[in-house]
C-alpha atoms as a PDB file:
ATOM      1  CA  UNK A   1      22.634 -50.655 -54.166  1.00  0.00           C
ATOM      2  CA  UNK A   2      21.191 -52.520 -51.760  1.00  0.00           C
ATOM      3  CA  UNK A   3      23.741 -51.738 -48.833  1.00  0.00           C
ATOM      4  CA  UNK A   4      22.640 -47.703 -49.857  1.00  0.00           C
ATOM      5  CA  UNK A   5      19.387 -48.654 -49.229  1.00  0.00           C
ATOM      6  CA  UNK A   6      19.945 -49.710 -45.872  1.00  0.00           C
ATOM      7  CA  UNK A   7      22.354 -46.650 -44.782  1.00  0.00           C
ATOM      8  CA  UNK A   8      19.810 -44.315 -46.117  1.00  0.00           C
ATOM      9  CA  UNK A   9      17.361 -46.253 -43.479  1.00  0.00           C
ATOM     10  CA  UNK A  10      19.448 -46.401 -40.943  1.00  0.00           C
ATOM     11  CA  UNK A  11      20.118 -42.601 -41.171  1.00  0.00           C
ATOM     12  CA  UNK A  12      16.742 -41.921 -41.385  1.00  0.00           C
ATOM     13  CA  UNK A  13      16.001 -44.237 -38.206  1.00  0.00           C
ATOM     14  CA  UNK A  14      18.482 -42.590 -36.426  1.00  0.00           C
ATOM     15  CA  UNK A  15      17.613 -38.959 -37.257  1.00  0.00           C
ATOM     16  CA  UNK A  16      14.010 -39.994 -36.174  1.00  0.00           C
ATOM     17  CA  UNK A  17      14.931 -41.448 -32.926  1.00  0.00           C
ATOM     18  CA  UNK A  18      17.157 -38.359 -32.084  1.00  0.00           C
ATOM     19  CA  UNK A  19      14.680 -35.955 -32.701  1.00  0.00           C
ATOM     20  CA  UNK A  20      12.058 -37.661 -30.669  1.00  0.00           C
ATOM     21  CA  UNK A  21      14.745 -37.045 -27.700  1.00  0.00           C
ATOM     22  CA  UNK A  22      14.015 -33.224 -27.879  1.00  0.00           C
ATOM     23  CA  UNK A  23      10.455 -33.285 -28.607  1.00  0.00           C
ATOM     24  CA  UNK A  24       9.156 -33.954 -25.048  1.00  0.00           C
ATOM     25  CA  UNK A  25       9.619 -32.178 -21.824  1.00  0.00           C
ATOM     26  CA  UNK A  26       9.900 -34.728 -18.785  1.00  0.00           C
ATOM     27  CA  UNK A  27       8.568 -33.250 -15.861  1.00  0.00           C
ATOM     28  CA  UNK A  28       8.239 -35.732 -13.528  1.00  0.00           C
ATOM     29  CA  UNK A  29      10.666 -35.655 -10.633  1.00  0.00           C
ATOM     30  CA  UNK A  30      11.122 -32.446 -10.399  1.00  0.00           C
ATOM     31  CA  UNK A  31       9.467 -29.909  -7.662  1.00  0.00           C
ATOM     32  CA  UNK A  32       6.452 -28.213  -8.066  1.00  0.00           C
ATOM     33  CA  UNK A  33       3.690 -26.098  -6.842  1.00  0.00           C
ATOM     34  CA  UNK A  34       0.156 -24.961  -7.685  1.00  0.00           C
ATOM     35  CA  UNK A  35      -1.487 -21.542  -6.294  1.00  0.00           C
ATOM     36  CA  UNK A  36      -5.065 -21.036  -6.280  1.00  0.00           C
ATOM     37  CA  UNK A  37      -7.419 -18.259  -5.294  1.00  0.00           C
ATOM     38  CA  UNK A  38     -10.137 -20.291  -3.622  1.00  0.00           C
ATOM     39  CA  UNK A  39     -10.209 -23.012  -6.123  1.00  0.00           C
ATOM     40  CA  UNK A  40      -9.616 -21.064  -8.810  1.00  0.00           C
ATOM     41  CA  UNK A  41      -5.945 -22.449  -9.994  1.00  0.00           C
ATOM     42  CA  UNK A  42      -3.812 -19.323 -10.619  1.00  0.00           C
ATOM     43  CA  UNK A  43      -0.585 -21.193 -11.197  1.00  0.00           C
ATOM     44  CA  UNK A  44       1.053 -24.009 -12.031  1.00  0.00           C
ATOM     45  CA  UNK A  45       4.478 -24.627 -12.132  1.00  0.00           C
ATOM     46  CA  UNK A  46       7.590 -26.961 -12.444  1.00  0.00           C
ATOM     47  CA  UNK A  47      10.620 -25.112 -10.857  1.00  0.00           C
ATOM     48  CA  UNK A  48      12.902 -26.944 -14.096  1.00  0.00           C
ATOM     49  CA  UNK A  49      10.190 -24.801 -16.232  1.00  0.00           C
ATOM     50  CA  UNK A  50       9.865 -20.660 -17.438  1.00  0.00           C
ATOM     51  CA  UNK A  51       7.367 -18.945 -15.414  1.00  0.00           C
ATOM     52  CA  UNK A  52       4.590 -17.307 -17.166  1.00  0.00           C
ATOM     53  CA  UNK A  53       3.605 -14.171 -16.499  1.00  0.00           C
ATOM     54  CA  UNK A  54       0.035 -13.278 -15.107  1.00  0.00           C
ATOM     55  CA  UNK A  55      -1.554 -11.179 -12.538  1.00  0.00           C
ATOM     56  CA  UNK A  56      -4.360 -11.365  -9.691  1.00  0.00           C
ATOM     57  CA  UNK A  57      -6.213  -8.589  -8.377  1.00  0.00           C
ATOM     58  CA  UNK A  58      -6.618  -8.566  -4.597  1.00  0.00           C
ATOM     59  CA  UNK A  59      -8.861  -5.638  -3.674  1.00  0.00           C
ATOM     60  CA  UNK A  60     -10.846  -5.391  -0.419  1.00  0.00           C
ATOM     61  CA  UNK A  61     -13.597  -7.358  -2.316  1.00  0.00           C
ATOM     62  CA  UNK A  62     -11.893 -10.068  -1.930  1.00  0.00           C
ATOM     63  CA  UNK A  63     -11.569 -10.210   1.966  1.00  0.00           C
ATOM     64  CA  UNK A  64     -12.747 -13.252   2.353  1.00  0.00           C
ATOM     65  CA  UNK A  65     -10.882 -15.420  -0.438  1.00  0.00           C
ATOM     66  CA  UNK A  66      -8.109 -17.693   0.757  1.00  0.00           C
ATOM     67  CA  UNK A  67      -5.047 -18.353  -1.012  1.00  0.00           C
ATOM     68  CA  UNK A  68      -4.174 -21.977  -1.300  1.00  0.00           C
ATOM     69  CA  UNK A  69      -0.591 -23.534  -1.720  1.00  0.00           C
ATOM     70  CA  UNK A  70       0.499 -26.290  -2.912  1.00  0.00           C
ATOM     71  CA  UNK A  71       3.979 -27.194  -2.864  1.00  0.00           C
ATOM     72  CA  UNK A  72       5.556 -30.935  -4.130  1.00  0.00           C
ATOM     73  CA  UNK A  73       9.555 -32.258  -3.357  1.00  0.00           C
ATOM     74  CA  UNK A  74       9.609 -34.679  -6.467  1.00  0.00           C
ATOM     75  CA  UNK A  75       6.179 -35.857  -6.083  1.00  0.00           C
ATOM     76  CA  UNK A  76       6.215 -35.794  -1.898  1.00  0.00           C
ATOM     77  CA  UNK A  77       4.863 -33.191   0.454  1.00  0.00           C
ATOM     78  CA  UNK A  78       7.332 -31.558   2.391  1.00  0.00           C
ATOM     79  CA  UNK A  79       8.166 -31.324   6.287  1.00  0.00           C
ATOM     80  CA  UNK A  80       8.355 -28.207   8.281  1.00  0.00           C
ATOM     81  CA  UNK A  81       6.672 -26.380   6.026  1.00  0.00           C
ATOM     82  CA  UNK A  82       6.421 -22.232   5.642  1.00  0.00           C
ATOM     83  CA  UNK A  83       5.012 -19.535   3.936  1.00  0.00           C
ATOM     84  CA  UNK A  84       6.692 -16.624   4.133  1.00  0.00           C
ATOM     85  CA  UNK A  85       6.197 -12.287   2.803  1.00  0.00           C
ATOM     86  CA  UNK A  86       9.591 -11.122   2.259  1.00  0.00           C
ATOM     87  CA  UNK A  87      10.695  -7.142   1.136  1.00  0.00           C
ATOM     88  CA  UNK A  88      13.096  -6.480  -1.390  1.00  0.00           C
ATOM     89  CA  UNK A  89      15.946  -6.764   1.174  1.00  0.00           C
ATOM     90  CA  UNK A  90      14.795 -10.203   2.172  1.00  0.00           C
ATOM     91  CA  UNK A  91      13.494  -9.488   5.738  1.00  0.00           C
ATOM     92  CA  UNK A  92      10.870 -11.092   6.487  1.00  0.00           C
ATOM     93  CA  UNK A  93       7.365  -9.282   6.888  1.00  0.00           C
ATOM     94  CA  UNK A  94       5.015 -11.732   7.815  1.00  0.00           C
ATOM     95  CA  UNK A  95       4.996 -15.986   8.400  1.00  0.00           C
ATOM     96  CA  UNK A  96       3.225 -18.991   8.226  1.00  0.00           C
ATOM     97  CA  UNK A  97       4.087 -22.193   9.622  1.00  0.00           C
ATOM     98  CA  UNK A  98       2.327 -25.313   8.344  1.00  0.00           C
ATOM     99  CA  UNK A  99       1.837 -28.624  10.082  1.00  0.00           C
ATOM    100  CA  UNK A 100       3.310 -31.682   8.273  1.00  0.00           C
ATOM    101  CA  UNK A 101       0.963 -33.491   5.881  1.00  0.00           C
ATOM    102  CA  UNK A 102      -1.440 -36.350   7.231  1.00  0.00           C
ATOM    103  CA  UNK A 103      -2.827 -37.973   3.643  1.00  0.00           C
ATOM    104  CA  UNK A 104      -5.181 -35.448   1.947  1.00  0.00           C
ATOM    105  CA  UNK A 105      -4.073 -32.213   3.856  1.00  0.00           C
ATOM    106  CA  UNK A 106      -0.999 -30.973   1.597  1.00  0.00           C
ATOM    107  CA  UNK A 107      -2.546 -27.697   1.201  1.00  0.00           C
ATOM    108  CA  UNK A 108      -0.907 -24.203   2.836  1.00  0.00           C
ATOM    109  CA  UNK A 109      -3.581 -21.654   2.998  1.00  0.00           C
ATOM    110  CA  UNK A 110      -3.212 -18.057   3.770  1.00  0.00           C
ATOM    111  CA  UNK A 111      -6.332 -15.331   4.438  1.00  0.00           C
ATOM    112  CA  UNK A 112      -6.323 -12.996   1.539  1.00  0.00           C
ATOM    113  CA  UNK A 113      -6.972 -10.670   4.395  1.00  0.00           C
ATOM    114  CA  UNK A 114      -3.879 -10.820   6.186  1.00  0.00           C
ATOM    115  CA  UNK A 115      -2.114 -10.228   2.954  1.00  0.00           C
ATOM    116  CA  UNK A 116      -4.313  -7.048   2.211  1.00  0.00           C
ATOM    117  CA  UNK A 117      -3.034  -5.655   5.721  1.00  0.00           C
ATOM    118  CA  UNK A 118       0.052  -5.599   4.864  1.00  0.00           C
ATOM    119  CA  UNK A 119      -0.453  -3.228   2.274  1.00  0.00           C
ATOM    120  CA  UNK A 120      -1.150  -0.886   5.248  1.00  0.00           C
ATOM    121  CA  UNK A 121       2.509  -0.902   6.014  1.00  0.00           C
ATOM    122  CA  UNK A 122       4.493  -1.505   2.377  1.00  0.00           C
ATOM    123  CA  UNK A 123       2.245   1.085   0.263  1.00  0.00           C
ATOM    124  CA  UNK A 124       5.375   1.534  -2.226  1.00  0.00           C
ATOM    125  CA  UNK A 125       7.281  -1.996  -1.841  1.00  0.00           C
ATOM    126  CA  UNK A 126       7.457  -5.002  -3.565  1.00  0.00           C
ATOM    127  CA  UNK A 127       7.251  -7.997  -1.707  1.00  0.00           C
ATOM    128  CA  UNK A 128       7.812 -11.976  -2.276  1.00  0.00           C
ATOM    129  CA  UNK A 129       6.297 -14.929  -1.212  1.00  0.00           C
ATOM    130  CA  UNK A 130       8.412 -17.525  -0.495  1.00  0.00           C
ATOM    131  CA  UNK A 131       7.845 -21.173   0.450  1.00  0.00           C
ATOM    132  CA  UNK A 132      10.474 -23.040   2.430  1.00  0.00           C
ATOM    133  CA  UNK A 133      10.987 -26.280   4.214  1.00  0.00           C
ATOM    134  CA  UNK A 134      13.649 -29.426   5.859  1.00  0.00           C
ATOM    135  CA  UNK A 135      14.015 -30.368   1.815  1.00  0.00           C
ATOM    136  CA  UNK A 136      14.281 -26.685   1.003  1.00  0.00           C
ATOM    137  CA  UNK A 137      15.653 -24.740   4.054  1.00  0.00           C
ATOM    138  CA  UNK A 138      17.192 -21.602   2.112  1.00  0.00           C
ATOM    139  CA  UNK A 139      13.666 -21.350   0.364  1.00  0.00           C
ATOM    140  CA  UNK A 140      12.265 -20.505  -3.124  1.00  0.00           C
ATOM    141  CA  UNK A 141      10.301 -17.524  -4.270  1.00  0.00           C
ATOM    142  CA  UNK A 142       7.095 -18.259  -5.514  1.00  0.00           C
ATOM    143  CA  UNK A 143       5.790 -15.133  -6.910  1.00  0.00           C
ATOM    144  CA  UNK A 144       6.071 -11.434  -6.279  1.00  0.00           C
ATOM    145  CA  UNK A 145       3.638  -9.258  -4.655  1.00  0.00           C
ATOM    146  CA  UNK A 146       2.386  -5.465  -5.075  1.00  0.00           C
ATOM    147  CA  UNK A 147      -0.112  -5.344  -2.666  1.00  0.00           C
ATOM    148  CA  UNK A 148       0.095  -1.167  -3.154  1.00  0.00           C
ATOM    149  CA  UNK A 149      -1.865  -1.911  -6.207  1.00  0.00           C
ATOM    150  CA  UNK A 150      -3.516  -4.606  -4.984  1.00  0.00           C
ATOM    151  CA  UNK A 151      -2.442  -7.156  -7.429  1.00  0.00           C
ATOM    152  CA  UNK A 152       0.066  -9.976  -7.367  1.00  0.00           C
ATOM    153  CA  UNK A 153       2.547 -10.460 -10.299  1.00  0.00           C
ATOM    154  CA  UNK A 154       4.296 -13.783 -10.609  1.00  0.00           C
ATOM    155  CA  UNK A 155       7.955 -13.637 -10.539  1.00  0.00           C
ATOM    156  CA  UNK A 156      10.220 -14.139 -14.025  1.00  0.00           C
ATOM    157  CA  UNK A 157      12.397 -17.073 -13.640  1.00  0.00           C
ATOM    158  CA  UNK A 158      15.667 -17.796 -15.456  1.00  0.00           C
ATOM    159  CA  UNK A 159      15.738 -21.159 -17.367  1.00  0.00           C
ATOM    160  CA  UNK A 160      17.621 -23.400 -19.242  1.00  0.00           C
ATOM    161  CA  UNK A 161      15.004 -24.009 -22.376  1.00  0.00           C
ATOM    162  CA  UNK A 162      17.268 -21.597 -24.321  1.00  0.00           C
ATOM    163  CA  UNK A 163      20.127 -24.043 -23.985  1.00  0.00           C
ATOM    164  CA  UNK A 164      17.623 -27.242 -24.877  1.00  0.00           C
ATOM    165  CA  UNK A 165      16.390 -25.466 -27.824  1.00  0.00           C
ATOM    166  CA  UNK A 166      20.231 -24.815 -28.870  1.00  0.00           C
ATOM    167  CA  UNK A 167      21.121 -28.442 -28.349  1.00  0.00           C
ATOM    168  CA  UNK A 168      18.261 -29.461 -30.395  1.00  0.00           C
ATOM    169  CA  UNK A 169      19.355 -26.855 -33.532  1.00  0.00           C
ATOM    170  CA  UNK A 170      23.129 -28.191 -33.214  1.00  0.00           C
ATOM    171  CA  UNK A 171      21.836 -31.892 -33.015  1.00  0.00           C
ATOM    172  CA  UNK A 172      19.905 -31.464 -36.074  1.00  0.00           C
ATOM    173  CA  UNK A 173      22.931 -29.662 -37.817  1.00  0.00           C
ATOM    174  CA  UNK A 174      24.848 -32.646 -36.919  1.00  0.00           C
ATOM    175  CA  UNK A 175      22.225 -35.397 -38.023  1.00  0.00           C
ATOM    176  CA  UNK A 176      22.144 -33.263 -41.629  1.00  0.00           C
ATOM    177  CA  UNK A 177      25.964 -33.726 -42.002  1.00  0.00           C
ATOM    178  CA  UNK A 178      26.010 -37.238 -41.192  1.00  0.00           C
ATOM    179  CA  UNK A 179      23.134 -37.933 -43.161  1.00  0.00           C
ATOM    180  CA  UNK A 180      25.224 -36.389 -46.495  1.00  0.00           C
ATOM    181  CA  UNK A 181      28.465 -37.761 -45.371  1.00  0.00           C
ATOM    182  CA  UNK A 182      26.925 -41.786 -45.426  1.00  0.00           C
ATOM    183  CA  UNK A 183      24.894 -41.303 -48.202  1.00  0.00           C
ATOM    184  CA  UNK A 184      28.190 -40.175 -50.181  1.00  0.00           C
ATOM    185  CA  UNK A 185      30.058 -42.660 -49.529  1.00  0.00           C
ATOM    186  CA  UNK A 186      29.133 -45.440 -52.228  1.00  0.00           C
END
């Protein structure tokens, strides 16, 4: 009886431990980046992460606004830094090159202004922002813009949270048929 008693516990501790494994997201060490409208924070986001889905209006009110970037390699600011506007075929429209960070200045900002006036020459396209560096030469898109409309909508990125949340169902499954199979064995 007693040697039930402590399978039953041991399950259980087991089973609790396991679970605790897919409860929290780690997201340290991974790259991210923040976007803000002035210092209004629009975005942030962990590349490992899904994107959400939200949208800014940039109108000719907003001439004056500046949109700030923020952009982290595991925690470090990146060398060689650029902002770039890309089309749908990937040419590139407009760039910024960024100095390398001294201490507090990590931020990339860009003139809402200069991004309104190239509305003047994609009316119907879609364009991309895209951040790249030495760490990340090839680049990443950061969002998607339709300046025609005069709104930016943040681009939907694939992710693998569909395969954690599978791992967790089957590793619960599993726990379940161990859990039977000790407990009926007496």
């Amino acid at each position: 009886m007693q040697h039930s008693n402590f399978k039953q516990t041991l399950v259980k501790a087991f089973t609790f431990a396991a679970l605790s494994l897919f409860t929290f997201n780690a997201k340290a060490g991974g790259d991210s980046y923040q976007i803000y409208l002035n210092n209004k924070l629009l975005l942030k986001q962990y590349v490992t992460q899904p994107l959400n889905v939200k949208s800014l209006q940039l109108d000719k009110a907003n001439l004056n606004d500046r949109l700030v970037i923020f952009y982290s390699h595991c925690g470090q600011t990146g060398k060689g830094r650029s902002i770039a506007i890309k089309d749908e075929k990937g040419k590139i429209i407009k760039e910024w090159k960024f100095a390398n960070s001294t201490g507090s200045n990590e931020s990339m900002i860009i003139p809402v202004k200069e991004l309104l006036q190239l509305e003047k020459n994609n009316l119907n396209g879609r364009l991309h922002l895209y951040y790249a560096s030495q760490q990340l030469p090839k680049g990443r898109m950061l969002t998607s813009l339709n300046l025609g409309k005069s709104n930016v909508t943040y681009n939907h990125a694939k992710t693998n949270a569909g395969v954690t949340t599978l791992y967790g169902v089957l590793v619960v499954g599993l726990l379940y048929r161990i859990n039977k199979y000790l407990l009926n064995i007496n």
